[in-house]
C-alpha atoms as a PDB file:
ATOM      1  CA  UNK A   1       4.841  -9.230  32.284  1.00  0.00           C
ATOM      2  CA  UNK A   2       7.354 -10.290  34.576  1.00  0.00           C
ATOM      3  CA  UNK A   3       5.854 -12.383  37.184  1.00  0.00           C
ATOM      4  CA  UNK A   4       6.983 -11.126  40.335  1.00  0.00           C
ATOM      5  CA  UNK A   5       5.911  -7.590  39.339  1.00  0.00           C
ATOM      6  CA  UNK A   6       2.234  -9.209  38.204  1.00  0.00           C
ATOM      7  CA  UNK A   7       2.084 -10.634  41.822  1.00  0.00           C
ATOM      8  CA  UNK A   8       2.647  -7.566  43.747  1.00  0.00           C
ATOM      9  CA  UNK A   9       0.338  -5.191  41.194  1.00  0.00           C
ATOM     10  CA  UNK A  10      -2.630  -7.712  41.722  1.00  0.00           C
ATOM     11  CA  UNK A  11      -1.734  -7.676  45.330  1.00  0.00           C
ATOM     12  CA  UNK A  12      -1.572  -3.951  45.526  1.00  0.00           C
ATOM     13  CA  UNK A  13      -4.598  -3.071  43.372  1.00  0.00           C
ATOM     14  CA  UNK A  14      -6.928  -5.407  45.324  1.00  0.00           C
ATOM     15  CA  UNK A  15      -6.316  -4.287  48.166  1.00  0.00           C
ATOM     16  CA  UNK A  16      -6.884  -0.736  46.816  1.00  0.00           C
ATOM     17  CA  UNK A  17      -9.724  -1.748  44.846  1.00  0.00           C
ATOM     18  CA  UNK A  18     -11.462  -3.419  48.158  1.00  0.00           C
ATOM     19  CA  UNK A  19     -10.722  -0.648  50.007  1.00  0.00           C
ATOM     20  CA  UNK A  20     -11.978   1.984  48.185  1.00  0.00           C
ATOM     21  CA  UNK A  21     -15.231   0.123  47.359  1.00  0.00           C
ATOM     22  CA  UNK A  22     -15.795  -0.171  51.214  1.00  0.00           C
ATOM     23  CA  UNK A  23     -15.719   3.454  51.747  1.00  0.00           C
ATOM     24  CA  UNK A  24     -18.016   4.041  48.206  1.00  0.00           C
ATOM     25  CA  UNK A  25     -20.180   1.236  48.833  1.00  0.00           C
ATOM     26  CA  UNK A  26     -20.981   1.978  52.394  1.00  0.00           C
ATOM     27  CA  UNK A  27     -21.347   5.651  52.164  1.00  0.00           C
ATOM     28  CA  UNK A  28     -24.162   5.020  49.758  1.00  0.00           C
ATOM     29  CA  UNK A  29     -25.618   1.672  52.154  1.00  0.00           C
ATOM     30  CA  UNK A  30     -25.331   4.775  54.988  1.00  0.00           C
ATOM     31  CA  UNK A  31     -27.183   7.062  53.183  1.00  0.00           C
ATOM     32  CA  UNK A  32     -30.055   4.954  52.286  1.00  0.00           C
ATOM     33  CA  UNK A  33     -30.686   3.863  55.532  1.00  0.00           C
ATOM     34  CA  UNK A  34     -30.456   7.153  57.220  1.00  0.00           C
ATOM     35  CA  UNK A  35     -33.031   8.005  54.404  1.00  0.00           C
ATOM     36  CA  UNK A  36     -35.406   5.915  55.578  1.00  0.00           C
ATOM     37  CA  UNK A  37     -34.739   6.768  59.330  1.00  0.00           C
ATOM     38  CA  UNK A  38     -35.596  10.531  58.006  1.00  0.00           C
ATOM     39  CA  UNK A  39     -38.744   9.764  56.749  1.00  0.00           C
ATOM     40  CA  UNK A  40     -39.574   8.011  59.522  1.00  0.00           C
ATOM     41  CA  UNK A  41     -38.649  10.694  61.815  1.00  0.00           C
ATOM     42  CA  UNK A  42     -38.076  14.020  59.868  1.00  0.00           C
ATOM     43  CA  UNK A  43     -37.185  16.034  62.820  1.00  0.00           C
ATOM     44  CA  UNK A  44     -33.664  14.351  62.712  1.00  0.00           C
ATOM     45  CA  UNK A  45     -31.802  10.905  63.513  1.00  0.00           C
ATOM     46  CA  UNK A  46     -29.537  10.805  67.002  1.00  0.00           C
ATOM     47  CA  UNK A  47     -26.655   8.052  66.602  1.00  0.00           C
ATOM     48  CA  UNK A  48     -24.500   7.257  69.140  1.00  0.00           C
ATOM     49  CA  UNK A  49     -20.709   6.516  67.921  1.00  0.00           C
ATOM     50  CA  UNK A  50     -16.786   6.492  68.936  1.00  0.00           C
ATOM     51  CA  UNK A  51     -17.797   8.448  72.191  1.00  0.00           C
ATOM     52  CA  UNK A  52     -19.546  11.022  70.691  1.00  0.00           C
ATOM     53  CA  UNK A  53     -23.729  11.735  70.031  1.00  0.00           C
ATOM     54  CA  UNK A  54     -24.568  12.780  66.680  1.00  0.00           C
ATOM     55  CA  UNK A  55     -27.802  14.610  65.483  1.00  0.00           C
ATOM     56  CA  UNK A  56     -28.228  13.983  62.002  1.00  0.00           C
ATOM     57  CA  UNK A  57     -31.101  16.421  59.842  1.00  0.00           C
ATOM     58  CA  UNK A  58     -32.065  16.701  56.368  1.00  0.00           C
ATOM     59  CA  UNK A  59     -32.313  19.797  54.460  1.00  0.00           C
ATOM     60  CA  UNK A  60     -34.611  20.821  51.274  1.00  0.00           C
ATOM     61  CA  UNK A  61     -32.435  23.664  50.903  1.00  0.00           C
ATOM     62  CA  UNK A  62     -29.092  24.034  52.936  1.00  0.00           C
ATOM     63  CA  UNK A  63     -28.401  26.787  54.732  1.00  0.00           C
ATOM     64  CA  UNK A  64     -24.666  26.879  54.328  1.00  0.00           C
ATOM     65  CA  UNK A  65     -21.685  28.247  52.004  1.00  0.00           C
ATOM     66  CA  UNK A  66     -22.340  25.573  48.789  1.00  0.00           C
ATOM     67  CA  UNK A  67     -18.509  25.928  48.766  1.00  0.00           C
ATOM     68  CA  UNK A  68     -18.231  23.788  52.428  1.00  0.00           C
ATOM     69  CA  UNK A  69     -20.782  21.125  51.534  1.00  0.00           C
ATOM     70  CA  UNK A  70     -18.997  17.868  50.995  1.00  0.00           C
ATOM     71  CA  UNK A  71     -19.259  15.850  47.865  1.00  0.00           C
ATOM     72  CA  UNK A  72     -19.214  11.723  48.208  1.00  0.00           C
ATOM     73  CA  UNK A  73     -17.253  10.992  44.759  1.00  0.00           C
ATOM     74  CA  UNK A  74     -14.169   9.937  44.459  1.00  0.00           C
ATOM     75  CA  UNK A  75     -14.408   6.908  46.572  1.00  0.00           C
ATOM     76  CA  UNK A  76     -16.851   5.698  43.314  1.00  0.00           C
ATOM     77  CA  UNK A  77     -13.282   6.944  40.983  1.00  0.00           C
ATOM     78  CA  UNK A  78     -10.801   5.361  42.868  1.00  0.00           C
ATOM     79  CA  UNK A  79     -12.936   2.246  42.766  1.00  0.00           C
ATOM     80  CA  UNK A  80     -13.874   2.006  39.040  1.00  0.00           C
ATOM     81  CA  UNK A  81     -10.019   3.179  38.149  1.00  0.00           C
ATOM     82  CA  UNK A  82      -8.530   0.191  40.037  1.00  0.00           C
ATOM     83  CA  UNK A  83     -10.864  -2.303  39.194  1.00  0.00           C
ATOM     84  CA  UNK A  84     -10.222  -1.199  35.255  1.00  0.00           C
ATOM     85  CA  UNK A  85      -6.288  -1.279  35.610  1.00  0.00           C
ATOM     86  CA  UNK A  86      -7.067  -4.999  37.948  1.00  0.00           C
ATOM     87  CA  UNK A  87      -8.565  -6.011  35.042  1.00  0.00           C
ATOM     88  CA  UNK A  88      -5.473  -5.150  32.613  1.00  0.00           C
ATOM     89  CA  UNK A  89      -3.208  -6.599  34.777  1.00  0.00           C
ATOM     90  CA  UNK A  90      -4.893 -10.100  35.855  1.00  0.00           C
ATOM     91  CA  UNK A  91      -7.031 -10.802  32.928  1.00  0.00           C
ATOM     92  CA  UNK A  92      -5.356  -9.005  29.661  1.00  0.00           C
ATOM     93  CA  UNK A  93      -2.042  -8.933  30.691  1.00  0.00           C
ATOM     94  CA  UNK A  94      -2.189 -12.204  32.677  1.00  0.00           C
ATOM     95  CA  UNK A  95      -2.904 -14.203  30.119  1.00  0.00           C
ATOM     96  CA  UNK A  96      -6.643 -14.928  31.460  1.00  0.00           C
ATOM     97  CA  UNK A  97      -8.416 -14.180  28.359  1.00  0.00           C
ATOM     98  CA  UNK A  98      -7.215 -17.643  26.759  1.00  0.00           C
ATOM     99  CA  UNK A  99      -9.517 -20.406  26.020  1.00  0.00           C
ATOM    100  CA  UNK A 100     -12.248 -17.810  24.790  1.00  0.00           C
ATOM    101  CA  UNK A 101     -14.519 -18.511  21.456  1.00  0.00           C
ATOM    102  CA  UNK A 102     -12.534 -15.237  20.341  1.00  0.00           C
ATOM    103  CA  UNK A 103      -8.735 -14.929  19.765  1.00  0.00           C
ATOM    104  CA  UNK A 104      -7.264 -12.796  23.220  1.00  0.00           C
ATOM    105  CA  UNK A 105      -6.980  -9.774  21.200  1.00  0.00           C
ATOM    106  CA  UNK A 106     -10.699  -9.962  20.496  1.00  0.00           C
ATOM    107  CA  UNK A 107     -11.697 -11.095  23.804  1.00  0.00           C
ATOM    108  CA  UNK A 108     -10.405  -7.624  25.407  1.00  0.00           C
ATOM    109  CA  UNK A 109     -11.963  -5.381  22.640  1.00  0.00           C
ATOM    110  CA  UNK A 110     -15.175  -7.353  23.129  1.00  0.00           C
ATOM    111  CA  UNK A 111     -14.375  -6.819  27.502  1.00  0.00           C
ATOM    112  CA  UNK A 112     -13.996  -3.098  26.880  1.00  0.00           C
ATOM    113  CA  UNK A 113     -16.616  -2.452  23.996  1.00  0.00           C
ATOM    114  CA  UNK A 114     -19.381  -4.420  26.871  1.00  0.00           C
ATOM    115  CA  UNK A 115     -18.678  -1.203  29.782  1.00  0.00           C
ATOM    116  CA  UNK A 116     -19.372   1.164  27.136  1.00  0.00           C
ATOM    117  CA  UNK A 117     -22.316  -0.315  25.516  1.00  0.00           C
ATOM    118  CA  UNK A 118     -23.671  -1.680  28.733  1.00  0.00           C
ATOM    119  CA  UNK A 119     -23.807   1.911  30.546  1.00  0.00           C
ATOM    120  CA  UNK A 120     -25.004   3.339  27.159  1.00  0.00           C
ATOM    121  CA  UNK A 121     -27.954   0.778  27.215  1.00  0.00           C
ATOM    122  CA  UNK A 122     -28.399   0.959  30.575  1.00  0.00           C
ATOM    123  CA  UNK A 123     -28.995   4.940  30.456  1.00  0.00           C
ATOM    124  CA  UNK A 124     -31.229   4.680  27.906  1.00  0.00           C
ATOM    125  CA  UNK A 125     -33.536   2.155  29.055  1.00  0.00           C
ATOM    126  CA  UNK A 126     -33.702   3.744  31.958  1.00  0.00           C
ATOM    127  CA  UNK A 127     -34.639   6.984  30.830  1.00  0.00           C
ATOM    128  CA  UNK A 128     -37.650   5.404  28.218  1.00  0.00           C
ATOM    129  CA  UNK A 129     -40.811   4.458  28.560  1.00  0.00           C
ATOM    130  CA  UNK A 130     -40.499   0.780  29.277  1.00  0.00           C
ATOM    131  CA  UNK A 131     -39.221   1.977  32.622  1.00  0.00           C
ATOM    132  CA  UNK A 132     -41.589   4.393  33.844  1.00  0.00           C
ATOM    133  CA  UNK A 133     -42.868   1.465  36.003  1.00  0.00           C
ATOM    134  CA  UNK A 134     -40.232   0.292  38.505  1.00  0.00           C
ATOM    135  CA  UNK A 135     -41.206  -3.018  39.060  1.00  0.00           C
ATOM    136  CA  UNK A 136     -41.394  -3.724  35.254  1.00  0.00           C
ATOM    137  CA  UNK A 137     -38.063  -1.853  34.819  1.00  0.00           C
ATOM    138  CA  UNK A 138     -36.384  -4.341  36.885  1.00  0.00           C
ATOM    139  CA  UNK A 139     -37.681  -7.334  35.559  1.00  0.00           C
ATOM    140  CA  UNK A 140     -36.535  -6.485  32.366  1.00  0.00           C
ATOM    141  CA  UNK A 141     -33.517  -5.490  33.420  1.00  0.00           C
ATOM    142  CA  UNK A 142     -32.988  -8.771  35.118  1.00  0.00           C
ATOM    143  CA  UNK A 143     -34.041 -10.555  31.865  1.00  0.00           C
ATOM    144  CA  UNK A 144     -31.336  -8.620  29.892  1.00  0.00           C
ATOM    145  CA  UNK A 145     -28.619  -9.592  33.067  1.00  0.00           C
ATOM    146  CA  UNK A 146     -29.313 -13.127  32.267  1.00  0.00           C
ATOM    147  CA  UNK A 147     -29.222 -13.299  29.057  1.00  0.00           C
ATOM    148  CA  UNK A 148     -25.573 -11.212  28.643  1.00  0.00           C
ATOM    149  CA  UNK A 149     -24.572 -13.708  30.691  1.00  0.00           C
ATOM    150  CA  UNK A 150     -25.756 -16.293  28.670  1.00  0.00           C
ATOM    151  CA  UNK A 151     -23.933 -14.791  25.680  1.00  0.00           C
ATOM    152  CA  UNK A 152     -21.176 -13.908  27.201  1.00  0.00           C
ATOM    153  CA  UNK A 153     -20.801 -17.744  29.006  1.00  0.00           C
ATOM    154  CA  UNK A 154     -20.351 -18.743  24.980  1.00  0.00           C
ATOM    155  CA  UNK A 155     -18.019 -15.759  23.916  1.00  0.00           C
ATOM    156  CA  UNK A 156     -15.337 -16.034  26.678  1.00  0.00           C
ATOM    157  CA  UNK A 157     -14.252 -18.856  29.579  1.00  0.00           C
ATOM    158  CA  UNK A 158     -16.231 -18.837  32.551  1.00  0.00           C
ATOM    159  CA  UNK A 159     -14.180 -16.722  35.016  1.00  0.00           C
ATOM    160  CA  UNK A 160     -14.131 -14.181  32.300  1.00  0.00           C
ATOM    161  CA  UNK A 161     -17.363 -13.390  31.313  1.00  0.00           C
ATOM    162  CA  UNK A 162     -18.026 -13.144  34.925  1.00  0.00           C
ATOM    163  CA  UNK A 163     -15.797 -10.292  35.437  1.00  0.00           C
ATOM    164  CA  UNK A 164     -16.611  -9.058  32.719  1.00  0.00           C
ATOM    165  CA  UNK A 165     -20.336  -8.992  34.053  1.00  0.00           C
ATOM    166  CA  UNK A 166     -19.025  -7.223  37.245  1.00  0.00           C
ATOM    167  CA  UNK A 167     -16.727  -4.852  35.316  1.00  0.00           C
ATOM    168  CA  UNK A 168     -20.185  -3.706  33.216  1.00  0.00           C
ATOM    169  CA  UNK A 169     -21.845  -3.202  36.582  1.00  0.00           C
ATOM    170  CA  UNK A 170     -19.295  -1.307  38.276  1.00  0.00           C
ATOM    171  CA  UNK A 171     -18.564   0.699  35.293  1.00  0.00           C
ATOM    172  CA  UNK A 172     -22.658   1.608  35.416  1.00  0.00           C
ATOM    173  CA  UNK A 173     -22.333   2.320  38.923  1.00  0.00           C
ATOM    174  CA  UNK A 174     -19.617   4.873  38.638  1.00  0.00           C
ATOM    175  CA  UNK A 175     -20.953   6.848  35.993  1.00  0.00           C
ATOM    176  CA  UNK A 176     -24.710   6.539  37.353  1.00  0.00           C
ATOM    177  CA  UNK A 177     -22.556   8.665  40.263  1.00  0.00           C
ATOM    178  CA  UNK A 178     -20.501  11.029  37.827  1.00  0.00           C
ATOM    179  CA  UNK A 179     -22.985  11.461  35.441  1.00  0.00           C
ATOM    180  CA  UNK A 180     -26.283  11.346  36.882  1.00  0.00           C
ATOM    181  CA  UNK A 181     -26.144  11.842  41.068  1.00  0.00           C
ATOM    182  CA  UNK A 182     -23.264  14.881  40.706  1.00  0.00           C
ATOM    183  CA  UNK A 183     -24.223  16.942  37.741  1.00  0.00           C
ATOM    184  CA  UNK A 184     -27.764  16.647  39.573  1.00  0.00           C
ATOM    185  CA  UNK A 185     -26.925  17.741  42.684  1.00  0.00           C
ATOM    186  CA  UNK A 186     -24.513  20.434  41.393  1.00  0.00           C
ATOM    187  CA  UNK A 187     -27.676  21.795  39.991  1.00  0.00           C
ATOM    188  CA  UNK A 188     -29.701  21.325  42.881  1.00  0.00           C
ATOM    189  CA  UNK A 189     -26.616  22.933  44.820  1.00  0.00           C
ATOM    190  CA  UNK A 190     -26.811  25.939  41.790  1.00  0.00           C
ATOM    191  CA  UNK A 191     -30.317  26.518  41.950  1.00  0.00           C
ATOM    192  CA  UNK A 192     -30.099  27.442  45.693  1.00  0.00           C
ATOM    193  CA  UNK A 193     -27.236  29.571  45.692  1.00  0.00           C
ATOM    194  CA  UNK A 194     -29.102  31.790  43.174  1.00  0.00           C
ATOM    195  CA  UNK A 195     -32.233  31.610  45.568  1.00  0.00           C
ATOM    196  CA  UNK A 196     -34.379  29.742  43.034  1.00  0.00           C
ATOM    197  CA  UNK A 197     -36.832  26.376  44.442  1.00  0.00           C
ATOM    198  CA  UNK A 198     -34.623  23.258  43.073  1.00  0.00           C
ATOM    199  CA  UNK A 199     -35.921  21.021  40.777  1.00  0.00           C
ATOM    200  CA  UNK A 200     -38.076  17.920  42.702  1.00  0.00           C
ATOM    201  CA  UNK A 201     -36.995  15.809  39.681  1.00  0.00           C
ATOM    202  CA  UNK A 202     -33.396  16.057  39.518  1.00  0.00           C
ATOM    203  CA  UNK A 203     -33.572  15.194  43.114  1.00  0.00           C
ATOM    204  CA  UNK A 204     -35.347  12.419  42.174  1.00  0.00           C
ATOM    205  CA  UNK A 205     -33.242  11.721  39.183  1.00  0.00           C
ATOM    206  CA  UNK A 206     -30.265  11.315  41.748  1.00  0.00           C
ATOM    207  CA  UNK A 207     -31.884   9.260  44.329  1.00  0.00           C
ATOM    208  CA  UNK A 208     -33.163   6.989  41.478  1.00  0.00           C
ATOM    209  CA  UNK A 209     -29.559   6.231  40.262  1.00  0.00           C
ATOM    210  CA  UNK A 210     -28.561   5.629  43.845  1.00  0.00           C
ATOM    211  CA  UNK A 211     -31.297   3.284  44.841  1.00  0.00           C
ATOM    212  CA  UNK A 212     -30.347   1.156  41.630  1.00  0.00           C
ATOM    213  CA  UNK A 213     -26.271   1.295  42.952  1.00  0.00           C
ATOM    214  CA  UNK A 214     -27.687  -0.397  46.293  1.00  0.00           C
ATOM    215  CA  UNK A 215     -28.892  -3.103  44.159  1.00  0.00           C
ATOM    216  CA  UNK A 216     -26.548  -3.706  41.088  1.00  0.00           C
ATOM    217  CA  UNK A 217     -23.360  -3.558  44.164  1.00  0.00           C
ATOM    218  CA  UNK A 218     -24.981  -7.324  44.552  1.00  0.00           C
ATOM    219  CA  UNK A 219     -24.183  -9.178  41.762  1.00  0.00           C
ATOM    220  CA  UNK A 220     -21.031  -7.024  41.160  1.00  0.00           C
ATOM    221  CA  UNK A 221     -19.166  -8.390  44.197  1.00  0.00           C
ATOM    222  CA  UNK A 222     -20.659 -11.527  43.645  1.00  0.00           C
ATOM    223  CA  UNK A 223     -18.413 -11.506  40.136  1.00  0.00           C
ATOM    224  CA  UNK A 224     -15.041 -10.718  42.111  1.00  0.00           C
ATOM    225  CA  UNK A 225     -15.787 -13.691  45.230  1.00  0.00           C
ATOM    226  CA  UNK A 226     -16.848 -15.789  42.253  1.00  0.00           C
ATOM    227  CA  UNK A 227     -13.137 -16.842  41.610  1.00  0.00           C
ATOM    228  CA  UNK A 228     -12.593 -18.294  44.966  1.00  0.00           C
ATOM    229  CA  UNK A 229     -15.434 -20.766  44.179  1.00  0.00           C
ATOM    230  CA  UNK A 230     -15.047 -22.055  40.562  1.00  0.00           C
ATOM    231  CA  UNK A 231     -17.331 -25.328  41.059  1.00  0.00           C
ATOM    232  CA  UNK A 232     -20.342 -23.101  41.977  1.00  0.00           C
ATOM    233  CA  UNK A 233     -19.875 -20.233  39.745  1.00  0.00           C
ATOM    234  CA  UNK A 234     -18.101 -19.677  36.955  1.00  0.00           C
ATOM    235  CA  UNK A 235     -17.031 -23.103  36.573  1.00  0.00           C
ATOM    236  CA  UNK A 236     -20.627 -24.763  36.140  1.00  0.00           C
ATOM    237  CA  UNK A 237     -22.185 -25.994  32.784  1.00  0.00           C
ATOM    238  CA  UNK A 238     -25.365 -23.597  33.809  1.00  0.00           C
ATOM    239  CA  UNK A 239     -22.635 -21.109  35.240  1.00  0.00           C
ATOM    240  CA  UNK A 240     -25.319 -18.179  33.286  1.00  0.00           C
ATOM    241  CA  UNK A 241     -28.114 -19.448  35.015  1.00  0.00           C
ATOM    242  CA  UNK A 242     -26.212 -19.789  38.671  1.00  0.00           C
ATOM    243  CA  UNK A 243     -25.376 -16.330  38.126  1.00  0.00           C
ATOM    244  CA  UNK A 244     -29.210 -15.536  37.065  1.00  0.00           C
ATOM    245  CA  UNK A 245     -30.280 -16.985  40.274  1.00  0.00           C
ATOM    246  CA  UNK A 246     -27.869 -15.846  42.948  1.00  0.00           C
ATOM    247  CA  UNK A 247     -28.455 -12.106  41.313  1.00  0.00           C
ATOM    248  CA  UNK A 248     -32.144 -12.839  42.305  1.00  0.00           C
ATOM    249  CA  UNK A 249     -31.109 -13.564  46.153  1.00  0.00           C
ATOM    250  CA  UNK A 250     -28.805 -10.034  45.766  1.00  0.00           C
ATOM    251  CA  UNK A 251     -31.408  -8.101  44.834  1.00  0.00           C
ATOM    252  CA  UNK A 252     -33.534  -9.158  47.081  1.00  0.00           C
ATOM    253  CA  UNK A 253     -31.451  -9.057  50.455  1.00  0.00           C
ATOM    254  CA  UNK A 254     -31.318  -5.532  48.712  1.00  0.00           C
ATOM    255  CA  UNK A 255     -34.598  -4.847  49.238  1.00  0.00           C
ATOM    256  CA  UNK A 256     -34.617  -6.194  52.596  1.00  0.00           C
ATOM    257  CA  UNK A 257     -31.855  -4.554  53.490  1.00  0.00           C
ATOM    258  CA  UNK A 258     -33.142  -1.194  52.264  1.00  0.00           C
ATOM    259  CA  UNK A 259     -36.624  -1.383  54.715  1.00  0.00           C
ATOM    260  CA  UNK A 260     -34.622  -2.116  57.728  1.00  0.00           C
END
């Protein structure tokens, strides 16, 4: 690829790809917190903001049109999309693939193959057994983080298998929205409008899948600012274990973040 047209697609697509993840990532960081607020207070949340006074309440059942409720989804899109064709452009295209275990060709089927089996096993784990307790979820969840990276640490260079890491989490985030939260709601939303109770657990189903997008956003921008500090990160002879431990700290300014 010509270089001057690699510069300004990077260029462009970050800034795209930041941008959009601001408005995804705090629409869902808004929403949990004015969650909490709500159970606090259910009788409603007043903000005060750009000049105005709002009076925020939530609703079992809504008692409006379906058709003028607004859907939070394609900021998630928008995101995923750019960060995929980021990927193409700095990594496969760019050349940044080399010095991999793998030949480059390998490398990227191995880079694409990980966001599909990595949702797939994601899903699925979450949806068994060996999940039904939160806590233990998590751990083991962690335990499997750590140990990709591990793996992957041995498969590719350093500065790839971390974005490789964060391109498995974002690509779990944005179909835990398109998949799971949406088709959810849209039932919820379906179940009203034909004057039936909705379902408590596809509720829950979609709050679940949010809560864990509050907490796997973490490590997945700590993969993209890795590359501005290769010594710490990516660049280290324990660069898995680094990772292992600064996703500990993410999660759990999560969690204190959430109770606020």
């Amino acid at each position: 690829m010509d270089a001057a047209l690699s510069e300004w697609l990077n260029l462009l697509l970050r800034w795209f790809h930041v941008f959009a993840g601001i408005l995804w990532i705090g629409s869902t960081w808004y929403f949990t917190w004015l969650d909490r607020q709500l159970r606090l207070d259910p009788a409603g949340v007043w903000m005060v903001h750009s000049g105005g006074f709002y009076l925020v309440e939530k609703q079992k059942s809504p008692r409006v049109d379906p058709a003028k409720i607004h859907w939070f989804r394609f900021e998630a899109l928008f995101t995923w999309l750019s960060g995929l064709l980021l990927l193409g452009v700095v990594y496969y295209a760019g050349g940044l693939m080399e010095d991999s275990a793998v030949s480059p060709k390998s490398a990227i089927v191995c880079g694409l193959a990980l966001m599909i089996v990595g949702w797939v096993v994601y899903d699925l784990f979450w949806a068994s057994a060996l999940a039904r307790r939160e806590e233990v979820g998590a751990a083991l969840s962690f335990l499997a983080l750590v140990a990709l990276a591990y793996g992957l640490s041995r498969l590719f260079n350093g500065r790839a298998a971390y974005i490789h890491l964060g391109a498995m989490l974002g690509t779990i985030m944005a179909l835990n929205v398109w998949l799971r939260i949406l088709p959810a709601q849209k039932k919820l939303v379906a179940a009203i409008a034909r004057g039936e109770p909705p379902d408590p657990e596809l509720a829950e189903q979609a709050k679940n899948r949010s809560k864990h997008n509050t907490f796997i956003i973490l490590p997945a921008v700590l993969t993209m600012i890795s590359n501005h500090f290769p010594t710490a990160t990516y660049g280290s002879e324990w660069n898995w274990a680094v990772f292992g431990g600064l996703v500990l700290v993410g999660f759990g300014a999560a969690k204190i973040v959430r109770e606020l």
